[in-house]
Protein backbone atom coordinates (compact mmCIF):
# COMPACT_ATOMS: atom_id res chain seq x y z
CA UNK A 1 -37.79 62.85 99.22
CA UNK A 2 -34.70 62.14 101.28
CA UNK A 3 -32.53 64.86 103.15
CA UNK A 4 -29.64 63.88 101.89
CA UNK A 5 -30.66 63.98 98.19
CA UNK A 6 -31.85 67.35 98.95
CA UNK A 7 -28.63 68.42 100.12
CA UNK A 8 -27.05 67.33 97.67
CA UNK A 9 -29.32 68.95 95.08
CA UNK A 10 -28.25 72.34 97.10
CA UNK A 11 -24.47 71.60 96.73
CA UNK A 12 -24.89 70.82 92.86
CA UNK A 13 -26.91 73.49 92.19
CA UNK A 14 -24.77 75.98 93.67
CA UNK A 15 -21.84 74.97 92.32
CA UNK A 16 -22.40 74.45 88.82
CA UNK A 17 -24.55 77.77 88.75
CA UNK A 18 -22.92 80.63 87.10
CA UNK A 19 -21.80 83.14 89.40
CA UNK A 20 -23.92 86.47 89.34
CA UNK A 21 -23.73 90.48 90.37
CA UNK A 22 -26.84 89.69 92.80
CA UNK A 23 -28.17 86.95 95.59
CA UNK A 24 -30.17 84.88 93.01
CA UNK A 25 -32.99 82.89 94.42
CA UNK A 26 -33.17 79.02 94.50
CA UNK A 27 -36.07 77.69 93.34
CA UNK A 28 -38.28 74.34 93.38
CA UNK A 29 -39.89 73.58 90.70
CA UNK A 30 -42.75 70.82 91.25
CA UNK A 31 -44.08 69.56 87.54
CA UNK A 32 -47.03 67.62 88.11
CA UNK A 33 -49.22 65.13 86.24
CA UNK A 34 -52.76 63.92 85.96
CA UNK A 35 -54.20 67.16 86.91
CA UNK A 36 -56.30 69.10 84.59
CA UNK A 37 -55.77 72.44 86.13
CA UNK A 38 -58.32 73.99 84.72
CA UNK A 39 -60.68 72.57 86.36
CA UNK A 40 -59.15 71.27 89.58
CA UNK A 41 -55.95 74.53 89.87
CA UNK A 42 -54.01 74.39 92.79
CA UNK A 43 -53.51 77.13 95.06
CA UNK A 44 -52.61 77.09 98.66
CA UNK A 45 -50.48 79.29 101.10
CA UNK A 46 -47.74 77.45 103.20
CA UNK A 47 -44.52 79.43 105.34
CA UNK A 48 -41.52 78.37 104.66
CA UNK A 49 -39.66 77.08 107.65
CA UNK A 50 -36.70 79.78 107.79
CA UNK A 51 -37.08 83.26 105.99
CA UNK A 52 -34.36 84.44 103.78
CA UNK A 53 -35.69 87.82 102.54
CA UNK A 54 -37.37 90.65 103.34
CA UNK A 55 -41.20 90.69 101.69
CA UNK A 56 -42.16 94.59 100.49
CA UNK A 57 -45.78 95.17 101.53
CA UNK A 58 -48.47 97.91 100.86
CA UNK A 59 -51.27 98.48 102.78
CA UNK A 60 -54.73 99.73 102.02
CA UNK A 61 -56.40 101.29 105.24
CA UNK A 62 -58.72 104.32 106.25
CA UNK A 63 -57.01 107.18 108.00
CA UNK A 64 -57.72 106.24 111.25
CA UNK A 65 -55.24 102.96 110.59
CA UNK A 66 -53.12 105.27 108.95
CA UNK A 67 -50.25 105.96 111.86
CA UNK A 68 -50.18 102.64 112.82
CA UNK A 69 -49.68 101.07 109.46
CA UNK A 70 -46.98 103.41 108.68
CA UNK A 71 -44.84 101.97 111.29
CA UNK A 72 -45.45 98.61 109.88
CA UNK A 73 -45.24 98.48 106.36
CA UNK A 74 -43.15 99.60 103.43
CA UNK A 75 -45.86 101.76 101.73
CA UNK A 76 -49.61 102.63 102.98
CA UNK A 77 -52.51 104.26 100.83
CA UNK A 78 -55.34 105.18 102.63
CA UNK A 79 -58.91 105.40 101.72
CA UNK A 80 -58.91 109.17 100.20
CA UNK A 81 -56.04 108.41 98.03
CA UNK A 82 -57.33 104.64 96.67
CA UNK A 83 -60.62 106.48 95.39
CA UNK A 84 -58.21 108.46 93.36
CA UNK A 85 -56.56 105.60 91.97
CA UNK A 86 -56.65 103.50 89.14
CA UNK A 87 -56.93 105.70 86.25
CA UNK A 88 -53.11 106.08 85.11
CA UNK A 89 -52.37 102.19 83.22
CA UNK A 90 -48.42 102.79 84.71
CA UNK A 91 -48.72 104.49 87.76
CA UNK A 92 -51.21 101.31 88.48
CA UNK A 93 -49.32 98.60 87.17
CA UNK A 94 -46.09 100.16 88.49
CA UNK A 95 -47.48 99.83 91.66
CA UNK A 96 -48.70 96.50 91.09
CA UNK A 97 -44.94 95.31 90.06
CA UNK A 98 -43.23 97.17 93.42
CA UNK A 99 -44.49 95.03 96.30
CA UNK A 100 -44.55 91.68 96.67
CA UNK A 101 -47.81 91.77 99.03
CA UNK A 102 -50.76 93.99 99.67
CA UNK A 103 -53.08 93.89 102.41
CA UNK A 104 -56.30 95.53 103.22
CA UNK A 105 -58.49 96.63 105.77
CA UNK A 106 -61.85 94.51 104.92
CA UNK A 107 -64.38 97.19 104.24
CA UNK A 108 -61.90 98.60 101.76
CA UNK A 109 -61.36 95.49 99.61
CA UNK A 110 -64.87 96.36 97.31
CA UNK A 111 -62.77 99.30 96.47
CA UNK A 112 -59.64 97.87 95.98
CA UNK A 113 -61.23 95.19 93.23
CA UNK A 114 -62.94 98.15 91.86
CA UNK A 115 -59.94 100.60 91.49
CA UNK A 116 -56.98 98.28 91.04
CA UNK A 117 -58.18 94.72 91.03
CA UNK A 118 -57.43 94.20 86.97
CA UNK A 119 -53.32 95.39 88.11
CA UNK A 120 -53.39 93.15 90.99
CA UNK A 121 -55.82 90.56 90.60
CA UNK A 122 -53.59 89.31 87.11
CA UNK A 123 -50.48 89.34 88.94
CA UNK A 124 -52.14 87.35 91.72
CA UNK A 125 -52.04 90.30 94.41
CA UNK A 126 -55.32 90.83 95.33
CA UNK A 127 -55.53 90.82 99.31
CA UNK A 128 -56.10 87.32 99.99
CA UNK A 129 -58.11 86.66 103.25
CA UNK A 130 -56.50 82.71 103.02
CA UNK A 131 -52.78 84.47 103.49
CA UNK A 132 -54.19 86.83 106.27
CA UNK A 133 -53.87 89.95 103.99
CA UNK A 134 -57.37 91.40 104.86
CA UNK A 135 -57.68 92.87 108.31
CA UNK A 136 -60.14 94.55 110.31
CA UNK A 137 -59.36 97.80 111.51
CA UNK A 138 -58.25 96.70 115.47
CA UNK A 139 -56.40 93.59 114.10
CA UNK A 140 -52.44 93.77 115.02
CA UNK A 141 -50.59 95.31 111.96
CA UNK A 142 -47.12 93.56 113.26
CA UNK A 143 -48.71 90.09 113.79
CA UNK A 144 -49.32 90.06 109.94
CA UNK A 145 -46.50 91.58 108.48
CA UNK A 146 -44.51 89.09 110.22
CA UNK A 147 -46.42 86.13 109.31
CA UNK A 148 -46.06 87.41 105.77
CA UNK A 149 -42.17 87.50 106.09
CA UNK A 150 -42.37 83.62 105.70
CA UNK A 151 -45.67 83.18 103.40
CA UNK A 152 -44.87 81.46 99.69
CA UNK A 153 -47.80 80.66 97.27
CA UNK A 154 -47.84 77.37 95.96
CA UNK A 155 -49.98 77.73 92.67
CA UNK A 156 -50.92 76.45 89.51
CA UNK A 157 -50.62 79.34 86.43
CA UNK A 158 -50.95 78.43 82.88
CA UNK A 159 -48.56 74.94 83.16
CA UNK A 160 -48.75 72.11 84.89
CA UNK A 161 -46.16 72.74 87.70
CA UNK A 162 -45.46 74.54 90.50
CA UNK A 163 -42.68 77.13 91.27
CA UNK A 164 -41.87 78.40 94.93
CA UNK A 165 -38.71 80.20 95.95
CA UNK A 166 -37.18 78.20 98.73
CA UNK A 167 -34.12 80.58 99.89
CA UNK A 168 -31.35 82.96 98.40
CA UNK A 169 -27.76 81.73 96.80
CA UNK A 170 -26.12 82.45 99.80
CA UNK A 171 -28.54 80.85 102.65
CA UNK A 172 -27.30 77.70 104.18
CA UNK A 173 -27.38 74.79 102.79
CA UNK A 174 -28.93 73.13 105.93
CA UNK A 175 -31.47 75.91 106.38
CA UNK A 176 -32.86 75.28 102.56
CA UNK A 177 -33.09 71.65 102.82
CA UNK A 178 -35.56 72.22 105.38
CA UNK A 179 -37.11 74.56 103.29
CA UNK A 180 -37.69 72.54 100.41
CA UNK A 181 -38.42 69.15 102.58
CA UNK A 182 -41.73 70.72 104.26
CA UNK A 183 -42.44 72.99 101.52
CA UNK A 184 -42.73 69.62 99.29
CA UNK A 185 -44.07 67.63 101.86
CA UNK A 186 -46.93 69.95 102.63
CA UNK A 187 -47.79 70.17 98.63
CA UNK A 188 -47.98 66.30 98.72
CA UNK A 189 -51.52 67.06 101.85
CA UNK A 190 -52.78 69.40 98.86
CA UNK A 191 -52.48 67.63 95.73
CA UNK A 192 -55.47 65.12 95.28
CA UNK A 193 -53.46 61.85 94.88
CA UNK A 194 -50.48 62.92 96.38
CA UNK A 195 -47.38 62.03 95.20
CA UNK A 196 -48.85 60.24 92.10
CA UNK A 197 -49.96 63.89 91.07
CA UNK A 198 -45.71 64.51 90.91
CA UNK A 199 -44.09 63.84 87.92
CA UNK A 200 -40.58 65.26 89.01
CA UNK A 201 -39.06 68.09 90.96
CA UNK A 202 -36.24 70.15 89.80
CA UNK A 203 -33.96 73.20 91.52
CA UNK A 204 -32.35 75.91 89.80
CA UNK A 205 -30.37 79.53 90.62
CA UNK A 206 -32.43 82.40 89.21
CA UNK A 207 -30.01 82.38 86.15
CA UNK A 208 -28.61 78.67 86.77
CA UNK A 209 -29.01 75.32 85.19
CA UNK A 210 -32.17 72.92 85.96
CA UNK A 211 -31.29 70.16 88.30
CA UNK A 212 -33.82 67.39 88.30
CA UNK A 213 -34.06 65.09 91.41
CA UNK A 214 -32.93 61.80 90.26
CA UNK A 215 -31.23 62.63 86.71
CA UNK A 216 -29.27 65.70 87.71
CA UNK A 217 -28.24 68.14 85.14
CA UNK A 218 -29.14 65.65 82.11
CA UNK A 219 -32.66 68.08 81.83
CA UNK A 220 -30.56 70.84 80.80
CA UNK A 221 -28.42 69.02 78.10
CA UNK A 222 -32.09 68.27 76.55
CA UNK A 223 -33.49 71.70 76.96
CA UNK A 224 -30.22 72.57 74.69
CA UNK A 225 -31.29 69.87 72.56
CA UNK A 226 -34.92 71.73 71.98
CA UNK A 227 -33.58 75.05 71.17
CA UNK A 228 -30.78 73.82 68.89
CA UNK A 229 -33.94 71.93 67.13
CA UNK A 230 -35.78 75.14 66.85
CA UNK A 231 -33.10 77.25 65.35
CA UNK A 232 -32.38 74.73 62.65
CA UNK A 233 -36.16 74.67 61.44
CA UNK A 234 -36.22 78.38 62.00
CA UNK A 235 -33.27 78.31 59.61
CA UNK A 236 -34.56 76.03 57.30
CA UNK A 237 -38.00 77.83 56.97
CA UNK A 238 -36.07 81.11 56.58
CA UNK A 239 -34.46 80.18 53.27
CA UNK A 240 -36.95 78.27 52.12
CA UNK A 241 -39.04 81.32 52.00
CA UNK A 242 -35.80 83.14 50.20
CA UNK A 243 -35.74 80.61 47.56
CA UNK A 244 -39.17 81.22 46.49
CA UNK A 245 -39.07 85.22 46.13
């Protein structure tokens, strides 16, 4: 994938997208083929090349982390209070929802999985030692939240594809092409056969039209296509069901 083309995937998608009361997020979406990810799933951690936002994190620690970590992250829960956790569904999965990592100080993570791992461990939250999110208790609190400022998942869910945010509406446009460029490049080291594992890539706003490399906005037009198909049988199966009460 070419810089230019990338570029130019930036400046279409930005200025066909609708214009929005928020900084939507540009995304890259990688569909893939020949993979059955259910046996072989994909899941790797790669930093972008430029931040563009500012990660939330929580931390899980024992008191005697405690005044360190709260100069460092957004929220911190220490040992005492995790033990008490777990037991209110909302207050759990609230918590869950309101950071977008959580570290852990290693000899806590048994009771992280115990109290909270169902809330975090299905919104793929769980303290992951790959993405430096488990730390022993001398380990240097700034070091990691930094390195987390960058971090994006690349991972395989319940499709065959790949979704990473690669920068905000209003980053520049020479700042996200070097975003997407290594972020693709490096997902080409991780996929078994490389780029034959790619069946195309596409780049949307949050609340935009798809672009697809190569085609541009055609995918779009047939995405239309699908849901205009699906109203019409919806229709049809609606009054056929009328006409036989």
């Amino acid at each position: 994938m070419e810089v230019d083309e990338i570029k130019k995937a930036i400046e279409e998608v930005k200025a066909k997208g609708p214009k929005r009361n928020f900084n939507q997020s540009i995304d890259l979406v990688v569909n893939l083929k020949g993979l059955d990810i259910k046996k072989t799933p994909v899941s790797s951690f790669h930093p972008l090349k430029h931040s563009f936002s500012k990660v939330k994190i929580c931390c899980f620690c024992d008191e005697t982390v405690k005044t360190r970590a709260d100069k460092v992250f957004d929220y911190v829960i220490t040992k005492t209070q995790l033990g008490l956790m777990g037991v209110n569904k909302k207050d759990s999965k609230k918590l869950a929802n309101s950071y977008d990592y959580f570290v852990a100080q290693a000899d806590l993570m048994a009771l992280v999985a115990n109290k909270l791992g169902r809330y975090l461990g299905s919104r793929g939250k769980m303290p992951n030692p790959g993405a430096g999110c488990v730390f022993l208790p001398n380990a240097d609190l700034g070091d990691i939240k930094n390195k987390l400022q960058f971090l994006k998942r690349l991972q395989t869910k319940t499709d065959a594809n790949i979704k990473v945010s690669v920068g905000k509406e209003d980053s520049k446009n020479e700042l996200l092409a070097e975003n997407i460029k290594d972020m693709y490049d490096y997902l080409l080291t991780i996929l078994p056969e490389g780029r034959n594992n790619v069946k195309n890539l596409l780049l949307k706003l949050t609340m935009g039209p798809v672009y697809k490399f190569g085609s541009g906005f055609k995918l779009n037009t047939d995405n239309k296509k699908i849901v205009k198909e699906k109203i019409t049988k919806a229709k049809e199966v609606k009054e056929t069901k009328e006409e036989t009460k």
